[in-house]
N, C-alpha and C. Protein backbone atom coordinates (compact mmCIF):
# COMPACT_ATOMS: atom_id res chain seq x y z
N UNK A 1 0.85 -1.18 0.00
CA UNK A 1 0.00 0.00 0.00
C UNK A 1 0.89 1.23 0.00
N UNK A 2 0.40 2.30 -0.61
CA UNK A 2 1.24 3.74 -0.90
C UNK A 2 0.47 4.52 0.16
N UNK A 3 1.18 5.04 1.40
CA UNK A 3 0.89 6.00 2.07
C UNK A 3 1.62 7.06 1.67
N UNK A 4 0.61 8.15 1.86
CA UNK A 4 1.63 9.71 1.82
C UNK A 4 0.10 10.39 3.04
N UNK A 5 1.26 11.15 3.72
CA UNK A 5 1.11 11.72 5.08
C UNK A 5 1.31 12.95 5.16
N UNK A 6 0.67 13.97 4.47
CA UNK A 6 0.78 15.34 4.32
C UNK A 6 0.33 16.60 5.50
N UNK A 7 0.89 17.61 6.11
CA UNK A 7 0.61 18.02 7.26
C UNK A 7 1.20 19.78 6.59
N UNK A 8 0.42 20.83 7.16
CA UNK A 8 0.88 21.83 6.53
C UNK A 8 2.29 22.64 6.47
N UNK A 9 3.53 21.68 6.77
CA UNK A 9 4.93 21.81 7.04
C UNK A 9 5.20 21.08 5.79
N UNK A 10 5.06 20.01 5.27
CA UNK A 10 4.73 19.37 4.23
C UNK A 10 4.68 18.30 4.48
N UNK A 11 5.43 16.98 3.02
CA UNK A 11 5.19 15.48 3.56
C UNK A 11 6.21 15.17 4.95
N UNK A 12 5.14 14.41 5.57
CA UNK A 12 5.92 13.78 6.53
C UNK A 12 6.47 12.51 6.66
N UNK A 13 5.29 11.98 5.54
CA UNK A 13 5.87 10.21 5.13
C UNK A 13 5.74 9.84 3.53
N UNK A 14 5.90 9.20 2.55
CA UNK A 14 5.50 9.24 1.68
C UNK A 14 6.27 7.31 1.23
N UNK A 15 5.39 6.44 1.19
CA UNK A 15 5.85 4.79 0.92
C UNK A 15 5.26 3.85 1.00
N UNK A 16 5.83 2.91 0.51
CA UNK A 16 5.02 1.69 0.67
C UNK A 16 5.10 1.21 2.58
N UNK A 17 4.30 0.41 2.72
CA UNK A 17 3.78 -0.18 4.32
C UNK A 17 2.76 -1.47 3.81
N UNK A 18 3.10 -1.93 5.02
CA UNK A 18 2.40 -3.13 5.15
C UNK A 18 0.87 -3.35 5.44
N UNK A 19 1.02 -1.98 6.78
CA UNK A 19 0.13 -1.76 7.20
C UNK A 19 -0.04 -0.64 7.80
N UNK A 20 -1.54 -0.06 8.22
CA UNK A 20 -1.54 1.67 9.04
C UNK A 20 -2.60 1.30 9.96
N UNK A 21 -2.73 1.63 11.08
CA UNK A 21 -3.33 1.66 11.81
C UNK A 21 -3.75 3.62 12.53
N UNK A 22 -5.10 3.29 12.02
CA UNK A 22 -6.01 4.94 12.69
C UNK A 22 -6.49 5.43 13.65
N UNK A 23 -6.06 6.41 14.39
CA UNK A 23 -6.81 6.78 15.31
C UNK A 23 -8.03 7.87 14.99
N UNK A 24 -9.04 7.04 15.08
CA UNK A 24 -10.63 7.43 13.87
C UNK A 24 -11.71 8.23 14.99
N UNK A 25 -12.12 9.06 14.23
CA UNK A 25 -13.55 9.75 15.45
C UNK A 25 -14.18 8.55 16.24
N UNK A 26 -14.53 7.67 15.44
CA UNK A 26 -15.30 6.58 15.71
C UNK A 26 -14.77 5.22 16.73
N UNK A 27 -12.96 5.40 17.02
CA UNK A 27 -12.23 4.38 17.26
C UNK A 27 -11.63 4.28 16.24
N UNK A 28 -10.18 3.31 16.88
CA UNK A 28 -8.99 3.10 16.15
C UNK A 28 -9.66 2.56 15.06
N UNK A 29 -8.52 2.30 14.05
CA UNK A 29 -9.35 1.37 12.89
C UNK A 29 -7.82 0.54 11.82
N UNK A 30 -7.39 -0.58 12.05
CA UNK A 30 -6.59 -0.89 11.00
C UNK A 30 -6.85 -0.93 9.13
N UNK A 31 -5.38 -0.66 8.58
CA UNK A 31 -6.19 -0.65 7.27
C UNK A 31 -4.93 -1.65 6.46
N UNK A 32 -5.02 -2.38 5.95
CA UNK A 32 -4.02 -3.58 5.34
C UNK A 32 -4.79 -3.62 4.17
N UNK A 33 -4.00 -4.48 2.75
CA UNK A 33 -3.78 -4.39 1.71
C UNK A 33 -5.14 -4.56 0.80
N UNK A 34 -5.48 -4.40 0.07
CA UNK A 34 -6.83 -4.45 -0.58
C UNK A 34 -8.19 -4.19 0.24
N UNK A 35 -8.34 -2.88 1.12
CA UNK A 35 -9.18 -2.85 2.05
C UNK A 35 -9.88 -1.79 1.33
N UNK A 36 -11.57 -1.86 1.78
CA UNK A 36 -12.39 -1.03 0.84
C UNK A 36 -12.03 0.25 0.60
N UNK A 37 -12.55 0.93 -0.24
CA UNK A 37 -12.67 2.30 -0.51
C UNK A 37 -13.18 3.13 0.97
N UNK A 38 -13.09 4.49 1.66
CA UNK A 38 -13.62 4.98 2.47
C UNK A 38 -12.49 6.26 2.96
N UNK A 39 -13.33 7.00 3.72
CA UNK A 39 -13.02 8.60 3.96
C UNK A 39 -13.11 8.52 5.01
N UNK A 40 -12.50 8.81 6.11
CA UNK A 40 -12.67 8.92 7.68
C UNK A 40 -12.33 10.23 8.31
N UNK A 41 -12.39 10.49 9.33
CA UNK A 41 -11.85 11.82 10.08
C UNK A 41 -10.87 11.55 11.58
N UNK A 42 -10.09 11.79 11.45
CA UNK A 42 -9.21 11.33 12.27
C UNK A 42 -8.98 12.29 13.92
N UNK A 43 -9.03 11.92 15.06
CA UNK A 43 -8.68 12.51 16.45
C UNK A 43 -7.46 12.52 16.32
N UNK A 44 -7.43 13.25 17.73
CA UNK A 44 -5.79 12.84 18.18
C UNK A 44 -5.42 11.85 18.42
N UNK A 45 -3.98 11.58 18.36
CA UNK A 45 -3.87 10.16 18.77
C UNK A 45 -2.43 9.98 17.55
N UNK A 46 -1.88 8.76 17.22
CA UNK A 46 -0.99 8.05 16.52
C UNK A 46 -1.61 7.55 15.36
N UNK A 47 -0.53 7.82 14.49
CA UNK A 47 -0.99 7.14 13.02
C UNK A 47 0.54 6.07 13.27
N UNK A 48 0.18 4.82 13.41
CA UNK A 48 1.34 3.86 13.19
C UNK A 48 1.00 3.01 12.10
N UNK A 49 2.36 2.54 11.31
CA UNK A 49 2.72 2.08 10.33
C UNK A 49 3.50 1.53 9.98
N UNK A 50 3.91 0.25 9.25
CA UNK A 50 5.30 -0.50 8.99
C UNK A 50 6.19 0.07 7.65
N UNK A 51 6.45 0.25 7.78
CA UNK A 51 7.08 0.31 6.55
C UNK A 51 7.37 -0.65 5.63
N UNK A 52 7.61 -0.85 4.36
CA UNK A 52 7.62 -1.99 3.78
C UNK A 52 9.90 -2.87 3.66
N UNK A 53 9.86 -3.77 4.13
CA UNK A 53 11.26 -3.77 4.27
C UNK A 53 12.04 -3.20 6.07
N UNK A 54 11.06 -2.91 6.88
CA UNK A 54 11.71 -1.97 7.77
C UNK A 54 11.04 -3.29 9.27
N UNK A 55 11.24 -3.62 10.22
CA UNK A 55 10.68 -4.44 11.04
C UNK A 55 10.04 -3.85 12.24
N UNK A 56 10.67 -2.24 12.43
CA UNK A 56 10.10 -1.55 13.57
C UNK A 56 8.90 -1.09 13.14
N UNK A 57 8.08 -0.97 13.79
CA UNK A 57 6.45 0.02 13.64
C UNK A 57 7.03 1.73 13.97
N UNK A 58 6.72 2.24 13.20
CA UNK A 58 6.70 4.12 12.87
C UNK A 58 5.42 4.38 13.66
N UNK A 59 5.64 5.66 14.12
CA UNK A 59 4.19 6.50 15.08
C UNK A 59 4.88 8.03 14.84
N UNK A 60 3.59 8.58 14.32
CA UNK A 60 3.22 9.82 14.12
C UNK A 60 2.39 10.41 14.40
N UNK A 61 2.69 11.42 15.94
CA UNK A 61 1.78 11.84 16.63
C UNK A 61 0.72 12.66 15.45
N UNK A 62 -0.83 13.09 16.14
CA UNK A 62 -1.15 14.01 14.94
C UNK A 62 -2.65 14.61 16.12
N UNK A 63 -3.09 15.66 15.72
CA UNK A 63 -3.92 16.45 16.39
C UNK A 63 -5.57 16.23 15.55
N UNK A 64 -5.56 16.34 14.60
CA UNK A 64 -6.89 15.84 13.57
C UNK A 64 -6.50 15.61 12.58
N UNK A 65 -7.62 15.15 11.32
CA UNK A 65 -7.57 15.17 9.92
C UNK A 65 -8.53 13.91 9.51
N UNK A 66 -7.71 13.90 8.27
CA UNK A 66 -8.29 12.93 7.77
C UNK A 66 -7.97 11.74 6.57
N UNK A 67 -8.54 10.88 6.18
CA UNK A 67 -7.82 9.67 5.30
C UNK A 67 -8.75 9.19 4.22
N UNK A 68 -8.15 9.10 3.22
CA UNK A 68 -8.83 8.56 1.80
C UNK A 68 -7.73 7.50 1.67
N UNK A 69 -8.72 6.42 1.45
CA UNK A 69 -7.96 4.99 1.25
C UNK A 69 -9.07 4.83 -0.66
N UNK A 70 -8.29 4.23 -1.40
CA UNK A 70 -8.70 3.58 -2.51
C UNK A 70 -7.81 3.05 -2.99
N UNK A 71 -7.89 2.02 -3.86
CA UNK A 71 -6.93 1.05 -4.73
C UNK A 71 -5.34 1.05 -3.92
N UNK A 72 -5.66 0.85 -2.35
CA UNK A 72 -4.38 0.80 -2.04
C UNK A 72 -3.18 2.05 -2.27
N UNK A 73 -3.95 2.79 -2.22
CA UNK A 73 -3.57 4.43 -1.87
C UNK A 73 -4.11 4.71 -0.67
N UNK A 74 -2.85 5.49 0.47
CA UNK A 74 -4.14 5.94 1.63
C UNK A 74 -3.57 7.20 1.77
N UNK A 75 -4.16 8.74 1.49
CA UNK A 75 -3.85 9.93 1.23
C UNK A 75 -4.13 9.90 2.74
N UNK A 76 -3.41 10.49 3.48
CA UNK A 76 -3.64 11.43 5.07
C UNK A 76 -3.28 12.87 4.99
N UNK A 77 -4.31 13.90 5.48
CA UNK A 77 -3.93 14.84 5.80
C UNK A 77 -4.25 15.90 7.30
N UNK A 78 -3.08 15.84 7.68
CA UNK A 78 -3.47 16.03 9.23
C UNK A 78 -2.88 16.93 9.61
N UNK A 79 -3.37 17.63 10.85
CA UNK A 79 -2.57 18.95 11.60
C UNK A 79 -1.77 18.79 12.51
């Protein structure tokens, strides 16, 4: 999956991952490889993520926003 992690300083992440895990209005929410289409709004909290090739899990604090996942694209843009 292609994450890019945009914040108004600019990108903060931009790669392939295994996996992302959300901290969602609604509750956390994992998102792994061929997972539906959908738009969420994101709290505070951690956006963690693997990187693809990398074995540690990444965390990126974040204050709000939000996420468009399709065809294994997941656009984030957060404050």
């Amino acid at each position: 999956m292609e994450l890019e992690i945009i914040s108004p300083d600019g990108i903060l992440f931009k790669g392939e991952t295994n996996y992302v895990s959300f901290p969602g209005t609604a509750g956390s929410f994992d998102v792994l490889p061929h997972h539906a289409p959908m738009i969420a709004a994101l709290e505070a909290g951690a956006i963690r993520y693997q990187a693809n090739g990398k074995e540690e899990q990444q965390e990126i604090k974040i204050q709000s926003g939000f996420v468009e996942i399709k065809d294994d694209i997941l656009s984030v843009c957060i404050e």
